[in-house]
Protein backbone atom coordinates (compact mmCIF):
# COMPACT_ATOMS: atom_id res chain seq x y z
CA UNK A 1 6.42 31.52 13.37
CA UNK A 2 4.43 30.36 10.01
CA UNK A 3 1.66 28.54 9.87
CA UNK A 4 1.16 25.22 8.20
CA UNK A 5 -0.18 25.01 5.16
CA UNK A 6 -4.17 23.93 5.51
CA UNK A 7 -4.94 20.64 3.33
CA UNK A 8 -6.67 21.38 0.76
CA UNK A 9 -9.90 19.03 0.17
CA UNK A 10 -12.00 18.41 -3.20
CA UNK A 11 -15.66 17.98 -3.26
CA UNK A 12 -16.62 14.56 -3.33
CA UNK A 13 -17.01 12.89 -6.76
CA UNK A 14 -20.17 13.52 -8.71
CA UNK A 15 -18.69 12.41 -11.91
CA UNK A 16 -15.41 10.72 -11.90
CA UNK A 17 -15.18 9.35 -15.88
CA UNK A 18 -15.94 13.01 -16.11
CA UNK A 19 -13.16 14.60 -14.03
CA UNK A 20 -11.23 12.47 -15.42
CA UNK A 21 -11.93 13.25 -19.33
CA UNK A 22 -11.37 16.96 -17.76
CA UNK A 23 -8.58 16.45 -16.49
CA UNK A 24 -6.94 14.07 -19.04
CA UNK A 25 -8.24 17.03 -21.89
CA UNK A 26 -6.97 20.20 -19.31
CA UNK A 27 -3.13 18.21 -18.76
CA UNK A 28 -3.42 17.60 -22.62
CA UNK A 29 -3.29 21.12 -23.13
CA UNK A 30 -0.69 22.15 -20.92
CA UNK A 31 1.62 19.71 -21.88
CA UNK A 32 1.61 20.94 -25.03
CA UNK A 33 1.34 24.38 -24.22
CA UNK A 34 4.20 24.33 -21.96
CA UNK A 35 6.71 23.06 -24.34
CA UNK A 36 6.48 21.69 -27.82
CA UNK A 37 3.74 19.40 -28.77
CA UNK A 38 4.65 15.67 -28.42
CA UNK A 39 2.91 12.93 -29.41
CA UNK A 40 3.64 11.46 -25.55
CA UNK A 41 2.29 14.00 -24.21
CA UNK A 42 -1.33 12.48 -24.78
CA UNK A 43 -0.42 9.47 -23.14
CA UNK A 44 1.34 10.87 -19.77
CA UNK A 45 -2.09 12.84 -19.87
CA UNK A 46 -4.24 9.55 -20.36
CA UNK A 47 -2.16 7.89 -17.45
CA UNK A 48 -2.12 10.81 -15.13
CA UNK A 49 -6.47 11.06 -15.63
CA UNK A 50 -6.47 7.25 -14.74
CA UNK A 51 -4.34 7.17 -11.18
CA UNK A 52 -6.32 10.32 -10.63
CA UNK A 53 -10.07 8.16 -11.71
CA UNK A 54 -8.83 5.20 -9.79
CA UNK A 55 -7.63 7.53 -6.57
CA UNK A 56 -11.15 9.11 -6.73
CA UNK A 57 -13.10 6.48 -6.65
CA UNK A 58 -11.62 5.02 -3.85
CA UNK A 59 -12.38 8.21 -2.29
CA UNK A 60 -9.47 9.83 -1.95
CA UNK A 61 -10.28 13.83 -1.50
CA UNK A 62 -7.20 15.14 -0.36
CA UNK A 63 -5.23 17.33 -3.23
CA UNK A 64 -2.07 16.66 -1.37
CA UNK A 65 -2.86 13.04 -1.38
CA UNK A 66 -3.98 12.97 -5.09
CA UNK A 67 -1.05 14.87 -6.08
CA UNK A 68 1.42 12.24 -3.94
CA UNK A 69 -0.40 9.45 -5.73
CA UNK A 70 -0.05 10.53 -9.16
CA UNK A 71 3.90 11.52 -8.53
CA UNK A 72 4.41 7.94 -6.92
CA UNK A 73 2.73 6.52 -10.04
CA UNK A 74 3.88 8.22 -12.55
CA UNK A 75 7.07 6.86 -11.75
CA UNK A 76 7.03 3.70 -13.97
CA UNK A 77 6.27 5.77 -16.65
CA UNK A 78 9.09 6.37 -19.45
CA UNK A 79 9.79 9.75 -20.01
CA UNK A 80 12.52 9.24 -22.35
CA UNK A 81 10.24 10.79 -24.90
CA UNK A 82 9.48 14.08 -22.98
CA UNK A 83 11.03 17.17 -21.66
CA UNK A 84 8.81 16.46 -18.51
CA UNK A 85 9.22 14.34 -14.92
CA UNK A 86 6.76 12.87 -12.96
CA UNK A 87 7.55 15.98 -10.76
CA UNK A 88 6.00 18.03 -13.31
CA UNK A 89 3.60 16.54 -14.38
CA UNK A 90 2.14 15.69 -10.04
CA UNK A 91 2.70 19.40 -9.98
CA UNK A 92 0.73 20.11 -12.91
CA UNK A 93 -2.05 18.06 -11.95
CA UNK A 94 -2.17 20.15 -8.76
CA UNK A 95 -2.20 23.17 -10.37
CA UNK A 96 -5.05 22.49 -12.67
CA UNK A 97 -7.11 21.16 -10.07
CA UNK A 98 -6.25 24.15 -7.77
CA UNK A 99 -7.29 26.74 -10.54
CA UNK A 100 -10.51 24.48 -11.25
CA UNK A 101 -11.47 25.15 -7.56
CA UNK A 102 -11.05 28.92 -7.81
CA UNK A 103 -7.40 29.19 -6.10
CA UNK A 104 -4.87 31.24 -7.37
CA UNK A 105 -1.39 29.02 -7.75
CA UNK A 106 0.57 31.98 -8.45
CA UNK A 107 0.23 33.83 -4.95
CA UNK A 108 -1.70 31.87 -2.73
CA UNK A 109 -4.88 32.86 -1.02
CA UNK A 110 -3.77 36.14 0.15
């Protein structure tokens, strides 16, 4: 039988205007990595970074919960202007911060 998945937690906020400039600048560049540059893309980032500043400093340190709250969000957003969800962009978000504390997304921890 598998195993559950363990949650994963951050360390708790040093600098959250900080994390949040990283991660607003780090979802920046994927976004336009991914597909083609968009001019939205900048402000899906700048939204994401600020559910993510305001889930932080309410002391939220759970990825899973971050990445919930950001997907739940997100959703008033208009994405008529993008080739991305708020699906990818949760996802996204929880990749980034995964690779920014050393885990591999591709393979898991194995």
């Amino acid at each position: 039988m598998s195993e559950p998945i363990a949650p994963i937690t951050l360390p708790p906020c040093k600098n959250a205007d900080q994390e949040a400039r990283w991660l607003q600048a780090s979802l920046h560049d994927w976004l336009d990595q991914e597909f083609l540059p968009e001019a939205v893309n900048q402000q899906i980032a700048r939204r994401a970074a600020q559910v993510y500043l305001r889930q932080r400093l309410e002391g939220e340190n759970d990825l899973g919960s971050l990445v919930i709250a950001i997907l739940t969000e997100m959703q008033g957003f208009d994405f008529s202007q993008s080739f991305y969800s708020e699906f990818a962009i949760a996802n996204a978000v929880g990749d980034l911060l995964l690779k920014s504390l050393g885990i591999d997304t591709c393979c898991g921890d194995s």
